[in-house]
Protein backbone atom coordinates (compact mmCIF):
# COMPACT_ATOMS: atom_id res chain seq x y z
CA UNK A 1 -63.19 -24.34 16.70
CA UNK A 2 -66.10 -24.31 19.22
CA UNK A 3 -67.72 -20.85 20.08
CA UNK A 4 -69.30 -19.68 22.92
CA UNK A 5 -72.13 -17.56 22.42
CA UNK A 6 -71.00 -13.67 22.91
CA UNK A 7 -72.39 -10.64 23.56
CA UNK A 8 -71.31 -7.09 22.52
CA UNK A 9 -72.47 -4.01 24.63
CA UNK A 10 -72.63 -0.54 22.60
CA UNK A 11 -73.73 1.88 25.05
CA UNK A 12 -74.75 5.01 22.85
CA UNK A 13 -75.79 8.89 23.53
CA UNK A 14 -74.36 11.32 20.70
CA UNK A 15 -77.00 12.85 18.21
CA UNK A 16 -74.31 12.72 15.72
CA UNK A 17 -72.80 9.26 15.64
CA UNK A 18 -76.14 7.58 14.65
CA UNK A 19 -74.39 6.42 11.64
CA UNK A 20 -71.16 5.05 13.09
CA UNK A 21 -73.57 2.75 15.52
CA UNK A 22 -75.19 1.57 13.00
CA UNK A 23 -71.89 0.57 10.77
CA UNK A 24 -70.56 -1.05 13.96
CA UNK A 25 -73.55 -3.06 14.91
CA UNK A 26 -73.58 -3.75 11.28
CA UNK A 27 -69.64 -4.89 11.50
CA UNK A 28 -70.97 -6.95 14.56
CA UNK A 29 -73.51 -9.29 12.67
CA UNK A 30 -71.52 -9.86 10.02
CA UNK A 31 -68.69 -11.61 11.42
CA UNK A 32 -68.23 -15.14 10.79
CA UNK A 33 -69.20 -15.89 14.40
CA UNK A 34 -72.95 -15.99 14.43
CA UNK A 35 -73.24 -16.69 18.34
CA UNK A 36 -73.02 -13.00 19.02
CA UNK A 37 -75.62 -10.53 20.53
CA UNK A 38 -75.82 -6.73 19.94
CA UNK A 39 -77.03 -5.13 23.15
CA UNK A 40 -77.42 -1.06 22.40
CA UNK A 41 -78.51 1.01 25.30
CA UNK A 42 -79.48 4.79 24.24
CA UNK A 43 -79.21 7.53 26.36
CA UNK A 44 -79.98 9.94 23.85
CA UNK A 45 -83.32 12.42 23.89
CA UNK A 46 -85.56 14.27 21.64
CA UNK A 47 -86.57 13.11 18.28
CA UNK A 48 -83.31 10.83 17.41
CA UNK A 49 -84.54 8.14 19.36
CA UNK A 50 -87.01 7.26 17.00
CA UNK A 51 -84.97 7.31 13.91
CA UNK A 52 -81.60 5.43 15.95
CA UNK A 53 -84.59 2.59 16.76
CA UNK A 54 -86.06 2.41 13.34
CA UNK A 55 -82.41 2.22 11.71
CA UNK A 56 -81.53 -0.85 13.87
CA UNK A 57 -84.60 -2.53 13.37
CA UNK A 58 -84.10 -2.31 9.42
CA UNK A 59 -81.13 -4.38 9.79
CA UNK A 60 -83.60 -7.20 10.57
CA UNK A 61 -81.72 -9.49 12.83
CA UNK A 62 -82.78 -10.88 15.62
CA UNK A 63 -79.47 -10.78 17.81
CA UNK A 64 -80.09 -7.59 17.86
CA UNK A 65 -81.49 -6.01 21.30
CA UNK A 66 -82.32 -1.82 22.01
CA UNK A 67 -82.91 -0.60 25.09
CA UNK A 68 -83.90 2.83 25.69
CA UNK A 69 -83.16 4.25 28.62
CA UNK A 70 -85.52 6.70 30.91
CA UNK A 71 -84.14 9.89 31.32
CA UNK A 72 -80.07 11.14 31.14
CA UNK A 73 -78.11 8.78 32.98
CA UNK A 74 -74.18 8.91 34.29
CA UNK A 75 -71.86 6.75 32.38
CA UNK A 76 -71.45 4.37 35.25
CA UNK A 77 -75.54 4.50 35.28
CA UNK A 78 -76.03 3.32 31.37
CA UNK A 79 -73.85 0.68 31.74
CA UNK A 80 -74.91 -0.48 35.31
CA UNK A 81 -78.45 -1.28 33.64
């Protein structure tokens, strides 16, 4: 079967689901399908950012993209950028 390359959108914000981001971008890469691309945008503030960043860039994979946002944005906002 012929893929097409994908592309999977997490858009992310709570403090206390760090972990569960990480286990589904982590899910993500390790499918069979390797034409994938994890796009996570964080709206989150305060000190979290830097340890949400750091824990996706230990998985080491370069499908990988993070994209911090500037500010709090609306729902229809995060995903509009």
């Amino acid at each position: 079967m012929t893929w097409r390359r994908r592309t999977s959108l997490l858009r992310f914000r709570q403090r206390t689901g760090r972990d569960r981001l990480v286990d589904a971008v982590r899910s993500i890469i390790q499918q069979t399908c390797e034409d994938v691309d994890v796009v996570v945008c964080d709206n989150s503030d305060g000190p979290e950012v830097t340890e949400t960043s750091s824990r996706l860039r230990a998985l080491n994979d370069r499908r990988i993209r993070y994209v911090r946002t500037t500010g709090q944005l609306s729902m229809a906002d995060n995903w509009e950028r």
